[in-house]
N, C-alpha and C. Protein backbone atom coordinates (compact mmCIF):
# COMPACT_ATOMS: atom_id res chain seq x y z
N UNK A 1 -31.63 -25.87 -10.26
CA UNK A 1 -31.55 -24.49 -10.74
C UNK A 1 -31.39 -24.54 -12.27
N UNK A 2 -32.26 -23.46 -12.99
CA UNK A 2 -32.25 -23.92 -14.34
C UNK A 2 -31.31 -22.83 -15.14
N UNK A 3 -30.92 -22.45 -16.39
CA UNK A 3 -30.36 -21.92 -16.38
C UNK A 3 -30.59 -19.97 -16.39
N UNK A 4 -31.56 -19.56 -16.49
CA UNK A 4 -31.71 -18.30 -16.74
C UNK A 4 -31.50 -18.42 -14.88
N UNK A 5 -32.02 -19.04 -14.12
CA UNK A 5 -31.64 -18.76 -12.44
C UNK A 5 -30.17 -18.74 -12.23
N UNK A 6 -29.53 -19.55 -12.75
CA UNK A 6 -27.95 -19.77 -13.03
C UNK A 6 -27.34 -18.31 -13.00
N UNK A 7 -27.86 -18.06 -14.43
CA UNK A 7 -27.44 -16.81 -15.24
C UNK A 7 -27.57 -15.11 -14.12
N UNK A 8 -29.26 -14.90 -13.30
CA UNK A 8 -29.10 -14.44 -12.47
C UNK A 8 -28.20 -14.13 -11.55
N UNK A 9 -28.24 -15.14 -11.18
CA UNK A 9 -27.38 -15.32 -9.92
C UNK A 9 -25.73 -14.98 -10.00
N UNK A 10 -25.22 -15.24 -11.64
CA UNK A 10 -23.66 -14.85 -11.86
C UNK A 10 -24.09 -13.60 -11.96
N UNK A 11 -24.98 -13.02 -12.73
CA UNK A 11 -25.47 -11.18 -12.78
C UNK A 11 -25.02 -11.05 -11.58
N UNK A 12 -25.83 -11.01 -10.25
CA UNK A 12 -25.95 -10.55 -8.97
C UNK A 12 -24.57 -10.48 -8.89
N UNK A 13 -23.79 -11.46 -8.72
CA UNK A 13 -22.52 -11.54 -8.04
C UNK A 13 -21.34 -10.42 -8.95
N UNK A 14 -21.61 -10.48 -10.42
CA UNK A 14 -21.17 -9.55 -10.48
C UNK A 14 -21.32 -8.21 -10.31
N UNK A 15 -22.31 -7.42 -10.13
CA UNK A 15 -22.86 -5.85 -9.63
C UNK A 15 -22.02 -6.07 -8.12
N UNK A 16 -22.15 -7.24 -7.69
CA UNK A 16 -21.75 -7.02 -6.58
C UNK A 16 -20.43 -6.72 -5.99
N UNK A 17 -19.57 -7.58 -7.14
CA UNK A 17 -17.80 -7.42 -7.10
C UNK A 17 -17.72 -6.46 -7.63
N UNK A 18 -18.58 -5.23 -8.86
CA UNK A 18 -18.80 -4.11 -9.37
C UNK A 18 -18.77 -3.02 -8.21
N UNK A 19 -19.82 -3.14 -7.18
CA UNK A 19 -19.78 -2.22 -6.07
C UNK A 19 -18.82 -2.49 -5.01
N UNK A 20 -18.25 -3.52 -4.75
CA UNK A 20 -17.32 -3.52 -3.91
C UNK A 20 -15.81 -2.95 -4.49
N UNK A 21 -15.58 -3.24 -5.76
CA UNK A 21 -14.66 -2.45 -6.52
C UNK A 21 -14.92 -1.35 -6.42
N UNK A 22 -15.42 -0.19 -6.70
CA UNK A 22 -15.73 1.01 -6.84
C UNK A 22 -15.71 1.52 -5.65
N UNK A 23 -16.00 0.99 -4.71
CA UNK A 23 -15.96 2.13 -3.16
C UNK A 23 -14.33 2.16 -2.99
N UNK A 24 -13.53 1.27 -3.00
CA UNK A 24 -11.86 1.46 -2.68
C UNK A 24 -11.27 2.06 -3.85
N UNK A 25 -12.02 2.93 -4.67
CA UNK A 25 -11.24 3.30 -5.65
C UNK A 25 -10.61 5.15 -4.94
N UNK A 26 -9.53 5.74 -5.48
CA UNK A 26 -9.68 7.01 -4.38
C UNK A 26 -10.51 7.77 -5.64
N UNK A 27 -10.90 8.99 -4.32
CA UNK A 27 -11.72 10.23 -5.52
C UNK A 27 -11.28 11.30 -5.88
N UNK A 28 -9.51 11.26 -5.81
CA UNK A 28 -8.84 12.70 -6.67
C UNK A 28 -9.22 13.73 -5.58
N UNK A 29 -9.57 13.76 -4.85
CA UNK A 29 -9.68 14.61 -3.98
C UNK A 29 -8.42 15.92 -3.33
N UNK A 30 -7.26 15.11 -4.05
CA UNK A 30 -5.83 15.31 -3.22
C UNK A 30 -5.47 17.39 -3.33
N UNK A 31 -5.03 17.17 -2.37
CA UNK A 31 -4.73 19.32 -2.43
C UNK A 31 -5.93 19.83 -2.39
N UNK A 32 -7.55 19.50 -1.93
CA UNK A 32 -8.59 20.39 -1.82
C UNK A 32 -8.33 20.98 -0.13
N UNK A 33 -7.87 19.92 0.61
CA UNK A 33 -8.03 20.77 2.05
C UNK A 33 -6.80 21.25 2.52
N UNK A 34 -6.13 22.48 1.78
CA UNK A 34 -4.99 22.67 2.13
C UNK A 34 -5.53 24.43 3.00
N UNK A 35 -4.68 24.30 3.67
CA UNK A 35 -4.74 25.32 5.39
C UNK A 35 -5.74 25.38 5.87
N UNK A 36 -6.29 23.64 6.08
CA UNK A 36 -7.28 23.87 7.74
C UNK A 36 -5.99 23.69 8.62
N UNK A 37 -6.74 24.30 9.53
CA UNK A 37 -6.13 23.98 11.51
C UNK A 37 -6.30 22.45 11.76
N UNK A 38 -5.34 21.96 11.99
CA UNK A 38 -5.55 20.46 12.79
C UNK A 38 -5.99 20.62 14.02
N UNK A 39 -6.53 19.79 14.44
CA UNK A 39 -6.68 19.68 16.31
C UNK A 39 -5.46 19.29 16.97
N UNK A 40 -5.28 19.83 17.70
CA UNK A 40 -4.11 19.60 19.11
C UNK A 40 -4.33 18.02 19.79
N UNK A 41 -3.59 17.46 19.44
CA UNK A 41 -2.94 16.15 20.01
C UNK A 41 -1.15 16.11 20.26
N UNK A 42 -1.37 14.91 21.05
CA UNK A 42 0.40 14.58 21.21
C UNK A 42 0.44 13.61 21.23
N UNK A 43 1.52 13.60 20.98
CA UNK A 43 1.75 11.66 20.72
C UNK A 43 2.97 11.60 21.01
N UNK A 44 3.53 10.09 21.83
CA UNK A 44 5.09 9.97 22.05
C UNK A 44 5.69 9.47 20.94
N UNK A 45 7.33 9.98 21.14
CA UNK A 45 8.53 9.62 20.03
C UNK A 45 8.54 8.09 20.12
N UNK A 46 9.96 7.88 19.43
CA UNK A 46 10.01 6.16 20.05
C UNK A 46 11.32 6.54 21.12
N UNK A 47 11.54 7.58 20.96
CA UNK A 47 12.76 7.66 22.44
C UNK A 47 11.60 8.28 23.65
N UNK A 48 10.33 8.14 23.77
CA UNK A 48 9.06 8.11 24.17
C UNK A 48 9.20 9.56 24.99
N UNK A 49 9.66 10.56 24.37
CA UNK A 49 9.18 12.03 24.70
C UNK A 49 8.00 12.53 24.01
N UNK A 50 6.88 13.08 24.89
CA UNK A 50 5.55 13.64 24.40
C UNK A 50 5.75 14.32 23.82
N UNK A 51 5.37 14.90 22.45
CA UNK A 51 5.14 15.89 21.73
C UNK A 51 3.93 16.25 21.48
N UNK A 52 3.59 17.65 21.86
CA UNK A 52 2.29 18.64 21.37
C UNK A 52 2.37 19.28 19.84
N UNK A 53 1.57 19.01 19.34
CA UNK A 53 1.49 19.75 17.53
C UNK A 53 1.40 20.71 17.88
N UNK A 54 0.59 21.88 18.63
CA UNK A 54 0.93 23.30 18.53
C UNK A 54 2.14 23.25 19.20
N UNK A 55 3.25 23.09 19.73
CA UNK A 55 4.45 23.32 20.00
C UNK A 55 4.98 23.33 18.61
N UNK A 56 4.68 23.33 17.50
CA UNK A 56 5.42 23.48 16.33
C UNK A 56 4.57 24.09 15.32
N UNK A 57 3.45 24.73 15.58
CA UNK A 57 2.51 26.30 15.16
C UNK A 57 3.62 27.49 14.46
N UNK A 58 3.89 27.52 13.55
CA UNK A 58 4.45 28.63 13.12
C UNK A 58 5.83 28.61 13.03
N UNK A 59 6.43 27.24 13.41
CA UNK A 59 7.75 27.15 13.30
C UNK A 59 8.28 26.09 11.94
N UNK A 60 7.46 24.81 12.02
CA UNK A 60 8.53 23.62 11.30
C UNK A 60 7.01 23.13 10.37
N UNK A 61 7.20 22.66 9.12
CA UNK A 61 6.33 21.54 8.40
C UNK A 61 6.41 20.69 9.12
N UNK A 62 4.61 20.07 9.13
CA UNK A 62 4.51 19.02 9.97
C UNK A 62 4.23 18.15 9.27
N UNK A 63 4.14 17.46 8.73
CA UNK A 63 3.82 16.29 7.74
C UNK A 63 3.79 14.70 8.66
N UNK A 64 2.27 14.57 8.91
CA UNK A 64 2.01 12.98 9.28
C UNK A 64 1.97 12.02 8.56
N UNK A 65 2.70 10.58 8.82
CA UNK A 65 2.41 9.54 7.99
C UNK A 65 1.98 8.63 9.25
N UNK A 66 0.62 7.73 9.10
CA UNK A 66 0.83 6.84 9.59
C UNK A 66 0.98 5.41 9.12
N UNK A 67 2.24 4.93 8.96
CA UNK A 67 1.83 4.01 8.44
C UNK A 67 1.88 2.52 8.95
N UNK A 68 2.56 1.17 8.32
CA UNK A 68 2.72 0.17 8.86
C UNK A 68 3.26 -1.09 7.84
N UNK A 69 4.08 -1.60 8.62
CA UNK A 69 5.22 -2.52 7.96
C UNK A 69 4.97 -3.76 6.86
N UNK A 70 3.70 -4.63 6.93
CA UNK A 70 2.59 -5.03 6.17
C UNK A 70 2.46 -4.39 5.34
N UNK A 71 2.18 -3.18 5.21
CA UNK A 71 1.15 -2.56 3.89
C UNK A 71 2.56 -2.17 3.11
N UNK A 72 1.92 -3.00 1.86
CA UNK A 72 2.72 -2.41 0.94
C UNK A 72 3.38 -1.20 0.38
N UNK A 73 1.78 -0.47 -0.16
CA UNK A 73 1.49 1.11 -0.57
C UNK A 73 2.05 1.97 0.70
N UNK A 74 2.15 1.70 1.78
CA UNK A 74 3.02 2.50 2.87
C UNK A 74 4.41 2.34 2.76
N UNK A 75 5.58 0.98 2.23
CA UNK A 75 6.66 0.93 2.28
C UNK A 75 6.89 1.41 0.97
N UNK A 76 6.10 1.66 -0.30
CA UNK A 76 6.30 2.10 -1.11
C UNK A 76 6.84 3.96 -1.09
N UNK A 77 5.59 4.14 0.18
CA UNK A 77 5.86 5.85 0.09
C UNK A 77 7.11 6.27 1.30
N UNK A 78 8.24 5.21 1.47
CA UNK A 78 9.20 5.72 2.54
C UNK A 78 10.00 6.76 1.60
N UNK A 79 10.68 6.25 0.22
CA UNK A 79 11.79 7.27 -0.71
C UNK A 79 11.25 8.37 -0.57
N UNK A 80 9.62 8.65 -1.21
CA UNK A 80 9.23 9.65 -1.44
C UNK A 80 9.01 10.65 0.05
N UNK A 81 9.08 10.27 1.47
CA UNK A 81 8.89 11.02 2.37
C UNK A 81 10.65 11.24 2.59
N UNK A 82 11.12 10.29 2.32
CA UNK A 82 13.04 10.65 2.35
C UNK A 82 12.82 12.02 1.49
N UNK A 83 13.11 12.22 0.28
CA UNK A 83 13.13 12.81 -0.35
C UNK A 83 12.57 13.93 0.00
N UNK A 84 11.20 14.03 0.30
CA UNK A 84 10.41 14.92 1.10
C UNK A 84 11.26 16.18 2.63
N UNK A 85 11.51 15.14 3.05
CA UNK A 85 12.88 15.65 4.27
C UNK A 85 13.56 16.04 3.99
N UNK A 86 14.63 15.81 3.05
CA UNK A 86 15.86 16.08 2.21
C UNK A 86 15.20 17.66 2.01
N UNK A 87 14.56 17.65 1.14
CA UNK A 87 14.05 18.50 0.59
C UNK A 87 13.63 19.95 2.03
N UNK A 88 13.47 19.41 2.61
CA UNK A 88 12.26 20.35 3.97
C UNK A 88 13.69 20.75 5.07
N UNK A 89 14.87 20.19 4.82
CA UNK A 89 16.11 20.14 5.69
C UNK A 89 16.59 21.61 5.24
């Protein structure tokens, strides 16, 4: 391989770490979809009582997190959902 093929080939790879960077970036999007209707699901507690989301239609803020013990950026946002509660109490 000579060198302008060399040279290619580091091009390619970078556009490529270029586009793979850019899709995980977020798009500011945040507060555009505020008062749609969610769909009706339930899901159990961990004291494993079913709960229905319209059972709480017009009564309580519902605020979902899902998150998980691994991800960083999720143990990061526990204060701020404390706080959040505090606040919603």
């Amino acid at each position: 391989m000579n060198k302008r093929e060399s040279l290619v080939w580091r091009c390619i790879i970078i556009v490529i770490y270029f586009v793979m960077f850019l899709t995980g970036c977020p798009s500011n999007q945040e507060g555009k979809q505020q008062n749609l209707k969610a769909f009706d699901f339930s899901l159990k507690t961990i004291e494993g009582e079913e709960i229905q989301l319209k059972s709480y239609q017009g009564k309580k803020i519902v605020h979902l997190v899902f998150w998980a013990t691994w991800c960083p950026s999720c143990l990061m946002e526990i204060p701020k959902l404390k706080n959040l509660y505090y606040a919603a109490e």
